[in-house]
C-alpha atoms as a PDB file:
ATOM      1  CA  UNK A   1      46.667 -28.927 -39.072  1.00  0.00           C
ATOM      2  CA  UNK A   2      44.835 -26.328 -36.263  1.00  0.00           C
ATOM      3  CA  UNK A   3      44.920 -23.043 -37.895  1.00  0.00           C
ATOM      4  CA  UNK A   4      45.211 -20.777 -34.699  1.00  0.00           C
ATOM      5  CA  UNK A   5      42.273 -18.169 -34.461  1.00  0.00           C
ATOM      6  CA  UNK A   6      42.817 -14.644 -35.216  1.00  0.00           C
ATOM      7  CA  UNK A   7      43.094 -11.865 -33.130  1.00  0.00           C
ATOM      8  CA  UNK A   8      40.041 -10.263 -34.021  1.00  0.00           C
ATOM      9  CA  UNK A   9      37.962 -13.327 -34.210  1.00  0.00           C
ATOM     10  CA  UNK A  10      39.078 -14.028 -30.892  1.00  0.00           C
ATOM     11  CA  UNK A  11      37.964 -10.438 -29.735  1.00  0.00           C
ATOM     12  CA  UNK A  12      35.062 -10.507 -31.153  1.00  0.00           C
ATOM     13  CA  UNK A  13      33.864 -14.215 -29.362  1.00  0.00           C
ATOM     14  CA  UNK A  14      34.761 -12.348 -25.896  1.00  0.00           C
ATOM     15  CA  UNK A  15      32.301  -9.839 -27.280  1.00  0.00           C
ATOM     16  CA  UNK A  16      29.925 -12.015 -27.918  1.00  0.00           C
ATOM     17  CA  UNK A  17      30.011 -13.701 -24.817  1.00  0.00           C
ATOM     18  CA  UNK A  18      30.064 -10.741 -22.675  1.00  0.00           C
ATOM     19  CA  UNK A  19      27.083  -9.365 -24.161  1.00  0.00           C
ATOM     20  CA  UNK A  20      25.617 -12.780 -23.545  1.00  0.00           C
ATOM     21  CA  UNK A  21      26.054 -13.017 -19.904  1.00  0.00           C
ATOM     22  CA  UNK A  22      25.199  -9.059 -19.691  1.00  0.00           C
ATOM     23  CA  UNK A  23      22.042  -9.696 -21.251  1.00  0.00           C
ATOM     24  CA  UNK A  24      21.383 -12.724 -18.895  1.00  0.00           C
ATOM     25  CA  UNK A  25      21.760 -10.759 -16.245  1.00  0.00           C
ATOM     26  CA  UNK A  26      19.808  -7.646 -17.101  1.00  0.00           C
ATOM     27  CA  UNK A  27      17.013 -10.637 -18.049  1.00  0.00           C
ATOM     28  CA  UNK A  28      17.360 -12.305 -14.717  1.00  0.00           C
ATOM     29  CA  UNK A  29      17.212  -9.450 -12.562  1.00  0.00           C
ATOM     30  CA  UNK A  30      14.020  -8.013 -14.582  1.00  0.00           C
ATOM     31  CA  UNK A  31      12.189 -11.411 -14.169  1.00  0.00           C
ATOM     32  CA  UNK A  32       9.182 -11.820 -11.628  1.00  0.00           C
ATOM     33  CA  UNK A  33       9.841 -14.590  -9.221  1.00  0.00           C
ATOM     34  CA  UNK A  34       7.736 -15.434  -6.233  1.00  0.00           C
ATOM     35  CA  UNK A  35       9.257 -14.823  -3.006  1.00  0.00           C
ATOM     36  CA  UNK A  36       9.211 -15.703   0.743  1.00  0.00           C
ATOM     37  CA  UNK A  37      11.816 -13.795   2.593  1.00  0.00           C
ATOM     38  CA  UNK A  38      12.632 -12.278   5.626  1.00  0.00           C
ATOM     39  CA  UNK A  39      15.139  -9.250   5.401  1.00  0.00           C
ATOM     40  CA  UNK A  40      15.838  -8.770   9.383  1.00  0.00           C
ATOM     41  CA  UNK A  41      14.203  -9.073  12.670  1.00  0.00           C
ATOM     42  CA  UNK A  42      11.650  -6.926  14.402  1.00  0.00           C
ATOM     43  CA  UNK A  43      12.009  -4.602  16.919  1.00  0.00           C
ATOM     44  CA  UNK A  44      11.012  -5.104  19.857  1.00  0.00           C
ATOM     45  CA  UNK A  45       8.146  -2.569  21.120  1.00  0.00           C
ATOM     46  CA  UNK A  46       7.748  -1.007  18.097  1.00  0.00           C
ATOM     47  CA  UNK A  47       4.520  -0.656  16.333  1.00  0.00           C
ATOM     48  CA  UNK A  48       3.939  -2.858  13.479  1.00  0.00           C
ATOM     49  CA  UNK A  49       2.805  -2.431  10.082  1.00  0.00           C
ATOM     50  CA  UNK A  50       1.167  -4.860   6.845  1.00  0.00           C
ATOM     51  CA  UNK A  51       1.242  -3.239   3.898  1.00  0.00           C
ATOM     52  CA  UNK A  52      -0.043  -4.612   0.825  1.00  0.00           C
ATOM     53  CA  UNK A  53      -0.248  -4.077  -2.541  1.00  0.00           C
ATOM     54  CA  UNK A  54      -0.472  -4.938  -6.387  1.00  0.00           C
ATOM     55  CA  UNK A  55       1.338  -4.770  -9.564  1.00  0.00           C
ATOM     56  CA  UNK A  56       0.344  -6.496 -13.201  1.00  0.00           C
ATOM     57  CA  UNK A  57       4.344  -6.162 -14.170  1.00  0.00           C
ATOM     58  CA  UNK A  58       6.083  -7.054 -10.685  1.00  0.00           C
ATOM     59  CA  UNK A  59       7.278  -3.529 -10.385  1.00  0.00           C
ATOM     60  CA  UNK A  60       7.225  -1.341  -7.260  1.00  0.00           C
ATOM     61  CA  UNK A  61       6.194   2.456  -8.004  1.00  0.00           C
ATOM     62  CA  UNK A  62       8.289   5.268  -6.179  1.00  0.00           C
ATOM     63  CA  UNK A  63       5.040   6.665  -4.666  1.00  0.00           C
ATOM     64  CA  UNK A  64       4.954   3.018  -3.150  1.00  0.00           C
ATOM     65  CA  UNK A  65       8.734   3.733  -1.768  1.00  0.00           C
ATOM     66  CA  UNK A  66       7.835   7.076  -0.452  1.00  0.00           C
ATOM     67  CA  UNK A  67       4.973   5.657   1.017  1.00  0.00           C
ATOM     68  CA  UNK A  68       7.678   3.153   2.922  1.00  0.00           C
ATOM     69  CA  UNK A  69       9.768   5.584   4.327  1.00  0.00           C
ATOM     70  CA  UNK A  70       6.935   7.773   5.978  1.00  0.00           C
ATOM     71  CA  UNK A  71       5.391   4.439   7.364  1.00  0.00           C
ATOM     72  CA  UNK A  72       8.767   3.369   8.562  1.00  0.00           C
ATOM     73  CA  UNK A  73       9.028   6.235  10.991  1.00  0.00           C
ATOM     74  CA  UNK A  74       5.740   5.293  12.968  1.00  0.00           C
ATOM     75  CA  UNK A  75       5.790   1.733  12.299  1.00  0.00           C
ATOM     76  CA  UNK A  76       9.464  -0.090  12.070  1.00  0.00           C
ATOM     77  CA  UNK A  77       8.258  -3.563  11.629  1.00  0.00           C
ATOM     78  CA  UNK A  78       6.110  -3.376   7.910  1.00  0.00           C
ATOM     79  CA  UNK A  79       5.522  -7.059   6.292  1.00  0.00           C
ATOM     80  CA  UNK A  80       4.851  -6.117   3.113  1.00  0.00           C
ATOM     81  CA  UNK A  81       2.992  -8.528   1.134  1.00  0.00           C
ATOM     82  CA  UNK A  82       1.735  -8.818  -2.666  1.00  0.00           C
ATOM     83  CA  UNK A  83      -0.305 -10.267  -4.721  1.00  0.00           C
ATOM     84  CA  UNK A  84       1.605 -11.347  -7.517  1.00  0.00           C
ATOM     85  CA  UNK A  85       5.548 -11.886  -8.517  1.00  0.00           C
ATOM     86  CA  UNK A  86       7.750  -9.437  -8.048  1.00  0.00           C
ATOM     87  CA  UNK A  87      10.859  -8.694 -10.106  1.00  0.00           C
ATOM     88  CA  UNK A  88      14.275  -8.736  -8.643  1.00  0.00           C
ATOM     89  CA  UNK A  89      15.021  -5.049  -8.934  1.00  0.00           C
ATOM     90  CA  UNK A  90      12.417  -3.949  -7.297  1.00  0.00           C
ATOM     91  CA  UNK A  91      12.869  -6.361  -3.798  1.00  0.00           C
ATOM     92  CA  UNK A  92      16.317  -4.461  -3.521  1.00  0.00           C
ATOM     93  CA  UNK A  93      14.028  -0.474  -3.777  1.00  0.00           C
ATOM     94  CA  UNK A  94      12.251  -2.109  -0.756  1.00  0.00           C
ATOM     95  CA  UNK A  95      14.224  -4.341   1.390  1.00  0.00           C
ATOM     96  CA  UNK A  96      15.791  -1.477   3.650  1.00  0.00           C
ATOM     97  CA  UNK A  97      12.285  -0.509   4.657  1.00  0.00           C
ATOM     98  CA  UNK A  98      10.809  -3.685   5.437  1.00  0.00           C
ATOM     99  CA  UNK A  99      11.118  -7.000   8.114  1.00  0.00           C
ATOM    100  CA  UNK A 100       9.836  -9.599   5.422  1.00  0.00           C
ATOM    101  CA  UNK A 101       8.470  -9.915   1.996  1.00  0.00           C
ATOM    102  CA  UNK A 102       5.923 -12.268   0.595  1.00  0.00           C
ATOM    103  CA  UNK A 103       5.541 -11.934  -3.423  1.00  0.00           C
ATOM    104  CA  UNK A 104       3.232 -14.402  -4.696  1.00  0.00           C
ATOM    105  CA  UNK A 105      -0.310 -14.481  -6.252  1.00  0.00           C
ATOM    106  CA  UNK A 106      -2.809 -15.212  -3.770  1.00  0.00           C
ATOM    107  CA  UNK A 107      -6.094 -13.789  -5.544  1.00  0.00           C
ATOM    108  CA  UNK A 108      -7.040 -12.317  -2.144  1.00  0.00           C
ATOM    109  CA  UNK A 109      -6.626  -9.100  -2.957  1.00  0.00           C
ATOM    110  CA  UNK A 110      -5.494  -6.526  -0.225  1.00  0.00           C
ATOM    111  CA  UNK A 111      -7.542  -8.405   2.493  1.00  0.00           C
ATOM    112  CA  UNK A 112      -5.519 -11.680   1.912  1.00  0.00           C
ATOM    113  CA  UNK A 113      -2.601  -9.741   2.408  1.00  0.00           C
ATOM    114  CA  UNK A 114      -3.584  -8.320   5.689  1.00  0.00           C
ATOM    115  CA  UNK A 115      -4.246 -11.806   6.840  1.00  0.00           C
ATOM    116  CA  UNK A 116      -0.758 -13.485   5.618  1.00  0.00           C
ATOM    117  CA  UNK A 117       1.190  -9.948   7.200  1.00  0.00           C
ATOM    118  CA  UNK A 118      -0.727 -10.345  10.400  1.00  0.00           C
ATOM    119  CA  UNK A 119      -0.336 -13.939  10.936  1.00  0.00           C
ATOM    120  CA  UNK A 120       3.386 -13.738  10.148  1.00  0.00           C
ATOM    121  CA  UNK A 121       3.468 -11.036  13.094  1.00  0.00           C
ATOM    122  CA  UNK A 122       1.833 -13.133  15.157  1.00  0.00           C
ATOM    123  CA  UNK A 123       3.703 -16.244  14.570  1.00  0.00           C
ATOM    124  CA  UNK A 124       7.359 -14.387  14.641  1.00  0.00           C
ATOM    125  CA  UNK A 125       6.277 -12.610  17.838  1.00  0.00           C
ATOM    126  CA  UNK A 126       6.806  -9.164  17.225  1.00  0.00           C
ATOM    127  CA  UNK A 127       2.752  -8.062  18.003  1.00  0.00           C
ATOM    128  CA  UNK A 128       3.695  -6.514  21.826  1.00  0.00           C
ATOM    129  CA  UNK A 129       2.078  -5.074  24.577  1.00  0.00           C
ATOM    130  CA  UNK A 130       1.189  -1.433  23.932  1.00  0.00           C
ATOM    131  CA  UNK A 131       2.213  -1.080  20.115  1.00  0.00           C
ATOM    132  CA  UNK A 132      -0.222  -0.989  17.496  1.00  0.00           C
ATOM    133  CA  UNK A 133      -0.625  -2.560  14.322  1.00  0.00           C
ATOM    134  CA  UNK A 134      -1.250  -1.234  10.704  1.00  0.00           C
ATOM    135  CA  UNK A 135      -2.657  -1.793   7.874  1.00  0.00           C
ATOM    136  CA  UNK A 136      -2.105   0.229   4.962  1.00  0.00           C
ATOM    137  CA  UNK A 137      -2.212  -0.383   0.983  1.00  0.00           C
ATOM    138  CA  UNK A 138      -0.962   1.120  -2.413  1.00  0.00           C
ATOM    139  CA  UNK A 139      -4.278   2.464  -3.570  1.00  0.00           C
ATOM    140  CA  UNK A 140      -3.669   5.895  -2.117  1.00  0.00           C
ATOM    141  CA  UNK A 141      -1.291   8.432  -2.969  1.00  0.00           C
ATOM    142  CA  UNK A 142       0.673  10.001   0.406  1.00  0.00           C
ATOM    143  CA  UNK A 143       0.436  13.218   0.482  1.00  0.00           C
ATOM    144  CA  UNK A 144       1.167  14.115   4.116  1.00  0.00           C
ATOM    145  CA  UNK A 145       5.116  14.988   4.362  1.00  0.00           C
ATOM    146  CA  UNK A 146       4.834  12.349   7.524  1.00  0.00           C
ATOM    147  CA  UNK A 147       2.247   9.939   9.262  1.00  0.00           C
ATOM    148  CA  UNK A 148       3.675  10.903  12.531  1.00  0.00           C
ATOM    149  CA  UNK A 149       0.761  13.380  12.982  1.00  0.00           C
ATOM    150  CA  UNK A 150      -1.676  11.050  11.753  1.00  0.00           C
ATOM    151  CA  UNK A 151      -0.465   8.221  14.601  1.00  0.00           C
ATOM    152  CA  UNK A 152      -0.733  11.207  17.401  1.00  0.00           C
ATOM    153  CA  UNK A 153      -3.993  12.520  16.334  1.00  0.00           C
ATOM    154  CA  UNK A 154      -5.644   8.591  17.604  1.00  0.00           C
ATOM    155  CA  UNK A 155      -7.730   9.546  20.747  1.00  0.00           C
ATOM    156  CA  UNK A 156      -6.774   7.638  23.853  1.00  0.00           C
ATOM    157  CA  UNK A 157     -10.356   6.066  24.060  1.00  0.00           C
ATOM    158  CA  UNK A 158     -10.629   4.856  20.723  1.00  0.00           C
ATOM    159  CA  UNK A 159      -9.214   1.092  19.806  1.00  0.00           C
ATOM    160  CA  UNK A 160      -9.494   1.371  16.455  1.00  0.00           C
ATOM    161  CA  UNK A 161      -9.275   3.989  13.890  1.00  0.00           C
ATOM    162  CA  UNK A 162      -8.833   4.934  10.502  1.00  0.00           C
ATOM    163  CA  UNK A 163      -8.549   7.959   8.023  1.00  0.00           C
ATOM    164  CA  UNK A 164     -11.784   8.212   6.710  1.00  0.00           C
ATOM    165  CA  UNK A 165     -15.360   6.458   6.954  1.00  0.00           C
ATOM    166  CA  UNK A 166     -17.921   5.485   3.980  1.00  0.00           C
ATOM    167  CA  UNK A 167     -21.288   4.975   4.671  1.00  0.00           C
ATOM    168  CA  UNK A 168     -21.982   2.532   1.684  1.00  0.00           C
ATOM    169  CA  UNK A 169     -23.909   0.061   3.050  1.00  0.00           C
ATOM    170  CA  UNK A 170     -23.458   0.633   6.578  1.00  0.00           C
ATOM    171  CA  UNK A 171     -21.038   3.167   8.523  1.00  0.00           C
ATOM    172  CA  UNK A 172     -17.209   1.792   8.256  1.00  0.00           C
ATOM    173  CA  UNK A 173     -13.534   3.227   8.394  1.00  0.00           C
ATOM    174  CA  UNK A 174     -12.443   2.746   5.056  1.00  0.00           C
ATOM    175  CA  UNK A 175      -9.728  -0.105   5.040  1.00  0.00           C
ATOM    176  CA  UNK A 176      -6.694   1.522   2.803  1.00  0.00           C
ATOM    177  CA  UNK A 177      -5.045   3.014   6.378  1.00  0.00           C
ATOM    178  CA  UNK A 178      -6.461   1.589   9.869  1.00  0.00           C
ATOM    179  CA  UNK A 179      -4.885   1.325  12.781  1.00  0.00           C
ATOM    180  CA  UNK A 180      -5.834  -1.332  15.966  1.00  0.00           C
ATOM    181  CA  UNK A 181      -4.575  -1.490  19.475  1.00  0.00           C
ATOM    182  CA  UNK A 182      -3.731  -4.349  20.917  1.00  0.00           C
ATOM    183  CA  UNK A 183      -6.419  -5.258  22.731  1.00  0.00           C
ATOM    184  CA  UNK A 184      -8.376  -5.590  19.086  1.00  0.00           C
ATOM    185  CA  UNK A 185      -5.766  -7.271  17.060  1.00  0.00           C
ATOM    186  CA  UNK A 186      -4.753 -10.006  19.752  1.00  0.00           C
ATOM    187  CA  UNK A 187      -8.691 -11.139  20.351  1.00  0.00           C
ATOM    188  CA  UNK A 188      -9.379 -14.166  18.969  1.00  0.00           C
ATOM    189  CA  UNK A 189     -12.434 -12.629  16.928  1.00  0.00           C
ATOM    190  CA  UNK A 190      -9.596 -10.609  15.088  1.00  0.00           C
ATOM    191  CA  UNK A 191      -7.960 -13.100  14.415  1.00  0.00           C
ATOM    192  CA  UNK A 192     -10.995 -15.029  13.322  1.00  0.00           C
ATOM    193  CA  UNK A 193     -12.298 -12.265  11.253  1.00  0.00           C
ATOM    194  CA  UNK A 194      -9.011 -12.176   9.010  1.00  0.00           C
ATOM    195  CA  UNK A 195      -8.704 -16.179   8.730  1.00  0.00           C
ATOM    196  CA  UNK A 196     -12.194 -16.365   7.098  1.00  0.00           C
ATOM    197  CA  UNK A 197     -11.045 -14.168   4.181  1.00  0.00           C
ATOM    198  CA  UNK A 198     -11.543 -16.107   1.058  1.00  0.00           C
ATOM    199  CA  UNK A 199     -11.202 -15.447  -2.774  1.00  0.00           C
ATOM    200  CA  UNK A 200     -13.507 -13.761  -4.188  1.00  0.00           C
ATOM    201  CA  UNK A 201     -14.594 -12.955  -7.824  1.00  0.00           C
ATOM    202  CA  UNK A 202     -13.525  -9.256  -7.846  1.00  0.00           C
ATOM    203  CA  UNK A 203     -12.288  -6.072  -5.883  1.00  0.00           C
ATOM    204  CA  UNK A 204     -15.788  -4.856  -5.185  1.00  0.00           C
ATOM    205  CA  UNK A 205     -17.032  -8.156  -3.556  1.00  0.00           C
ATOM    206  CA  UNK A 206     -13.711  -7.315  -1.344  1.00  0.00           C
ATOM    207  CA  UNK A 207     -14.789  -4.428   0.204  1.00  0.00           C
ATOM    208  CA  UNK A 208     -18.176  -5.728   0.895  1.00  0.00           C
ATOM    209  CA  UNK A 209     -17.162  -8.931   2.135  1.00  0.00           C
ATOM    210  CA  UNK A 210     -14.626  -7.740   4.269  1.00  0.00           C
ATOM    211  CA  UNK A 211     -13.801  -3.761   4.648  1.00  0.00           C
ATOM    212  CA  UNK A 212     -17.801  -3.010   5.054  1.00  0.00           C
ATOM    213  CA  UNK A 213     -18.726  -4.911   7.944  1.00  0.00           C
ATOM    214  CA  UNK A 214     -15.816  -4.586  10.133  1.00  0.00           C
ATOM    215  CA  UNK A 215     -16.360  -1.421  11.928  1.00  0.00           C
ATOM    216  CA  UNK A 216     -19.918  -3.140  13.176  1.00  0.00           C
ATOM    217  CA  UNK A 217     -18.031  -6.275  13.817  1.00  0.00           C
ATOM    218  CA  UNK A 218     -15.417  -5.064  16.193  1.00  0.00           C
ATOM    219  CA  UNK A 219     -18.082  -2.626  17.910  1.00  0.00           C
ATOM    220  CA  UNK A 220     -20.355  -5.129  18.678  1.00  0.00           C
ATOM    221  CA  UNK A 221     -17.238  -6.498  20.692  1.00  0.00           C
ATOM    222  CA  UNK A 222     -17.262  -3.582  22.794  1.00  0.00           C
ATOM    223  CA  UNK A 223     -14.552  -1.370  20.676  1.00  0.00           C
ATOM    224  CA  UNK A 224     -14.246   2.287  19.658  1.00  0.00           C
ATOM    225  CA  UNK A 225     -13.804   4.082  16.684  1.00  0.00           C
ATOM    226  CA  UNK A 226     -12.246   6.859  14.914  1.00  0.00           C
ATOM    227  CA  UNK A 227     -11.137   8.476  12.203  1.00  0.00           C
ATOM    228  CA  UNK A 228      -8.689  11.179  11.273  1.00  0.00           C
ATOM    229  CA  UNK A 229     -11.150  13.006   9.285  1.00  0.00           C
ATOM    230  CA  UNK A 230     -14.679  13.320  11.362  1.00  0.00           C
ATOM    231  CA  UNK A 231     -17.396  11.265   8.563  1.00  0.00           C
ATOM    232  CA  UNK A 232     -19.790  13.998  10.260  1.00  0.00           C
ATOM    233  CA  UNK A 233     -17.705  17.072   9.371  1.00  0.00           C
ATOM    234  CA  UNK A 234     -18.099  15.650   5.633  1.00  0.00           C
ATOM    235  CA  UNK A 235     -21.808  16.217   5.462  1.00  0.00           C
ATOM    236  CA  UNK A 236     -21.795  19.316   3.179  1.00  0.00           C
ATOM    237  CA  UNK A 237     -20.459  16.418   0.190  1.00  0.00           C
ATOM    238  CA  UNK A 238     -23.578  14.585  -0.431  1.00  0.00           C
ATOM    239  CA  UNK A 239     -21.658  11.081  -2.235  1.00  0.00           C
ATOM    240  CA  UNK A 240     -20.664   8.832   0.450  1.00  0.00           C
ATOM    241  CA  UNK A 241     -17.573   7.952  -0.381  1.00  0.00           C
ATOM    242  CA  UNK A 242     -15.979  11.515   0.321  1.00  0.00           C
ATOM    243  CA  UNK A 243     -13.097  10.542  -1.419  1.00  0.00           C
ATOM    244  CA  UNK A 244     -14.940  11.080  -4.912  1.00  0.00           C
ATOM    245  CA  UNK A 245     -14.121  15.039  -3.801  1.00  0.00           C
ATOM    246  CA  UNK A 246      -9.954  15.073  -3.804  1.00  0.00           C
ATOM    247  CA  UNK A 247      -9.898  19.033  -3.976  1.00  0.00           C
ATOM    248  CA  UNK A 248     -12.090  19.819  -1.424  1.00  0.00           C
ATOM    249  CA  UNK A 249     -10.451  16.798   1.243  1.00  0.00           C
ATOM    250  CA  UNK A 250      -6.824  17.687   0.051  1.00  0.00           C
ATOM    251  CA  UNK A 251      -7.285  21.195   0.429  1.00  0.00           C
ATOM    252  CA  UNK A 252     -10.471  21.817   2.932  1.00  0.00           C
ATOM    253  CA  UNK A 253      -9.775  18.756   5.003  1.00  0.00           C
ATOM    254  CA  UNK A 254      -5.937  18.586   4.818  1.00  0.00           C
ATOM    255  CA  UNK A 255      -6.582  15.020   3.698  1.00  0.00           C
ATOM    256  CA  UNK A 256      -3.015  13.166   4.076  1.00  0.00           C
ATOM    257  CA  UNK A 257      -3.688  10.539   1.532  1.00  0.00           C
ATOM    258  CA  UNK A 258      -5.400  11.168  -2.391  1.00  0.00           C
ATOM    259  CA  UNK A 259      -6.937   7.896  -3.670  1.00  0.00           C
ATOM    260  CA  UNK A 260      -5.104   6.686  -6.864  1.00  0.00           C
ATOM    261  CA  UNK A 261      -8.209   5.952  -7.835  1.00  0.00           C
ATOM    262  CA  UNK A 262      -8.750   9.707  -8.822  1.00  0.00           C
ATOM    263  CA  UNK A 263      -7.116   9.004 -11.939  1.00  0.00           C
ATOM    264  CA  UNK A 264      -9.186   6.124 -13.220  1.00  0.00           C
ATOM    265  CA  UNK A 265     -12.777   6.005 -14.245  1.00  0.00           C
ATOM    266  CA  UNK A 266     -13.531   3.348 -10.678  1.00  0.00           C
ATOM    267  CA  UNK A 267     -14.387   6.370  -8.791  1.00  0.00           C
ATOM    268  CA  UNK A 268     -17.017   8.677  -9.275  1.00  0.00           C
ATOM    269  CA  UNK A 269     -14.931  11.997  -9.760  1.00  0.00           C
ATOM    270  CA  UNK A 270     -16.745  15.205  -9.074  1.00  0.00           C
ATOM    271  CA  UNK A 271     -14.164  17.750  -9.222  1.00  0.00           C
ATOM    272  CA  UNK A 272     -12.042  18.744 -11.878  1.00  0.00           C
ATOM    273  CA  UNK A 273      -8.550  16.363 -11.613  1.00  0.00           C
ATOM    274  CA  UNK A 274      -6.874  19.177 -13.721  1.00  0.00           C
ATOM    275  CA  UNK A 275      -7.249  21.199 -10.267  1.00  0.00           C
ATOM    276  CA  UNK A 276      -6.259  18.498  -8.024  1.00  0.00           C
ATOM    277  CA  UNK A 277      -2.825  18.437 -10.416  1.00  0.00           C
ATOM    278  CA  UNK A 278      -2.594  22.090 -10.031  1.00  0.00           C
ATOM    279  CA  UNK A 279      -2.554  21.486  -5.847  1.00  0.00           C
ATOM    280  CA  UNK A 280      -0.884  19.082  -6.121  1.00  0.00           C
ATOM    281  CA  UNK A 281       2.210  20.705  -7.618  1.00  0.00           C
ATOM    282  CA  UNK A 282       2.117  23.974  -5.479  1.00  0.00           C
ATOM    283  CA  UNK A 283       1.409  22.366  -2.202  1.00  0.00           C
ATOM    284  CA  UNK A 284       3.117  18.524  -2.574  1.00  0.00           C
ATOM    285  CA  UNK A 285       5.550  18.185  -5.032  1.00  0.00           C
ATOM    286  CA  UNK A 286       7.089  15.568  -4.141  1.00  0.00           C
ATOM    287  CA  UNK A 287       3.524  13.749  -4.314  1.00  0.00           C
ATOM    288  CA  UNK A 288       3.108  14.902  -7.589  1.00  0.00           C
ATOM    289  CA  UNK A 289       6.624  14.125  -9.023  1.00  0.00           C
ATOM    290  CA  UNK A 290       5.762  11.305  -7.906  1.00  0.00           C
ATOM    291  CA  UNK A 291       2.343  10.854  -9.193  1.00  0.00           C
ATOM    292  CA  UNK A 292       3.075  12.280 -12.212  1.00  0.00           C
ATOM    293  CA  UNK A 293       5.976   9.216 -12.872  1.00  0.00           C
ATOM    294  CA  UNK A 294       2.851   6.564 -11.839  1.00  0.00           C
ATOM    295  CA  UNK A 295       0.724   7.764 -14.662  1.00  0.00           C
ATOM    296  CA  UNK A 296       3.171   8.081 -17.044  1.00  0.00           C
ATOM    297  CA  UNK A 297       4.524   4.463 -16.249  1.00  0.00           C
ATOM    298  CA  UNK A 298       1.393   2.942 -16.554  1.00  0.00           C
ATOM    299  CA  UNK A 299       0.092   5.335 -19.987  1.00  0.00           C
ATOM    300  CA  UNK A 300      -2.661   7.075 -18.086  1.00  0.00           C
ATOM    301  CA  UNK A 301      -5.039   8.647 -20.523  1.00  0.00           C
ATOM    302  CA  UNK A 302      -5.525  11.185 -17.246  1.00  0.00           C
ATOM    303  CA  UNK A 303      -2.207  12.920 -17.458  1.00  0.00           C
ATOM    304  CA  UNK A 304      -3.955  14.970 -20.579  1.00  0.00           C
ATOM    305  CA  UNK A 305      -5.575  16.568 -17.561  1.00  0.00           C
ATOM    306  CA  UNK A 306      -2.103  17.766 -15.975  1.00  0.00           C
ATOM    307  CA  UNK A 307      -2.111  21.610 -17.292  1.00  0.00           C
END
């Protein structure tokens, strides 16, 4: 004979299986997944932008979304591409800023992901006459309320430009913002230049592969360029990476950008980070709130400095 189930047992199965499928959800939409997709169409005439970028956990960091929104305004059409899975969450904290997404692991670091953004522009057609292209990365912190004055700044005679230079091995705009006309980025040596980018063994390797010798590269073809931030105005801070001075560029220089690298021991620091915290609060908070959530997401030993 069936014995019929009790009311509570039945209530408590439904329980059960709700918290089941709740679980599988939360799960699902916190698991990394690799991802090709294309979230609308680009506009046409507008400047274009690849932005790449890295994260061991597939998260995206809200100084990455801020980030997205300021490049938005000058550049409509941003690819963003990287290297690894990226969990399901954080595609929907990106997808209104963005014309397509690539998520996978490449190993190429940010120069791979400049070549997969820029030959997906070029492919889909939305590289046109008289707007420029972008790329820009996650290493640096904005700071700037807007790039708009940034994007203005470009002198007519220059094809190329860039934030800051480096002299580290030879003179180059550093590669974590630059900016190319069109008359650079649809030359078949730019194209070249970005299709010979290979994996390489680590970060550093990179930049000297790749970010070093491209300002020589492209002026040996007859370009100009330029930076935001005059290298020759920077003389009085002897390191050649100026960057290893975030006071003195954020608040001497009106830097727009602070290298998240501050806050790690893969830059040599030479002014106190507890003061680039301090002017950081008064005179961006927004950078700082969101800073400030970066650090603590990832357990920076470097927030001790934050006083």
């Amino acid at each position: 004979m069936r014995v019929p189930m009790s009311h509570n047992l039945r209530h408590i199965l439904y329980s059960l299986l709700l918290i089941s499928f709740i679980l599988h959800m939360v799960m699902s939409y916190r698991a990394e997944i690799t991802v090709k997709e294309d979230f609308k169409q680009c506009l046409p005439d507008e400047n274009s932008a690849v932005f790449a970028a890295y994260s061991a956990d597939g998260t995206v960091s809200d100084y990455v979304i801020t980030y997205l929104k300021a490049l938005k305004e000058v550049a409509p059409n941003i690819v963003f591409i990287t290297d690894n899975p990226i969990r399901r969450a954080d595609i929907d904290k990106i997808s209104p800023y963005i014309v397509r997404l690539e998520a996978q692991r490449h190993g190429e670091y940010d120069w791979g992901s400049y070549k997969r953004g820029y030959n997906w522009l070029k492919e889909n057609n939305c590289l046109k006459p008289n707007s420029k292209l972008i790329f820009a990365n996650d290493s640096s912190l904005l700071v700037a309320e807007s790039l708009k004055p940034i994007m203005s700044a470009m002198p007519e005679d220059v094809n190329f430009y860039g934030i800051t230079a480096n002299q580290d091995g030879i003179y180059h705009l550093q590669s974590y913002f630059l900016v190319f006309n069109p008359e650079v980025y649809n030359t078949r040596e730019f194209a070249d230049y970005l299709n010979n980018v290979k994996p390489q063994k680590d970060g550093l390797t990179v930049a000297y592969s790749y970010e070093v010798p491209l300002t020589a590269y492209l002026e040996g073809l007859g370009f100009k360029s330029g930076t935001y931030i005059p290298y020759e105005e920077l003389s009085a801070l002897p390191l050649n990476d100026k960057n290893c001075y975030p006071l003195t560029m954020l608040s001497k220089y009106h830097a727009p950008f602070l290298k998240m690298r501050t806050f790690t021991n893969r830059l040599d620091v030479q002014e106190p980070r507890r003061l680039v915290f301090q002017w950081l609060k008064k005179n961006a908070p927004l950078a700082y709130k969101d800073l400030i959530k970066h650090l603590k997401k990832i357990h920076s030993p470097y927030l001790e400095e934050d006083r």
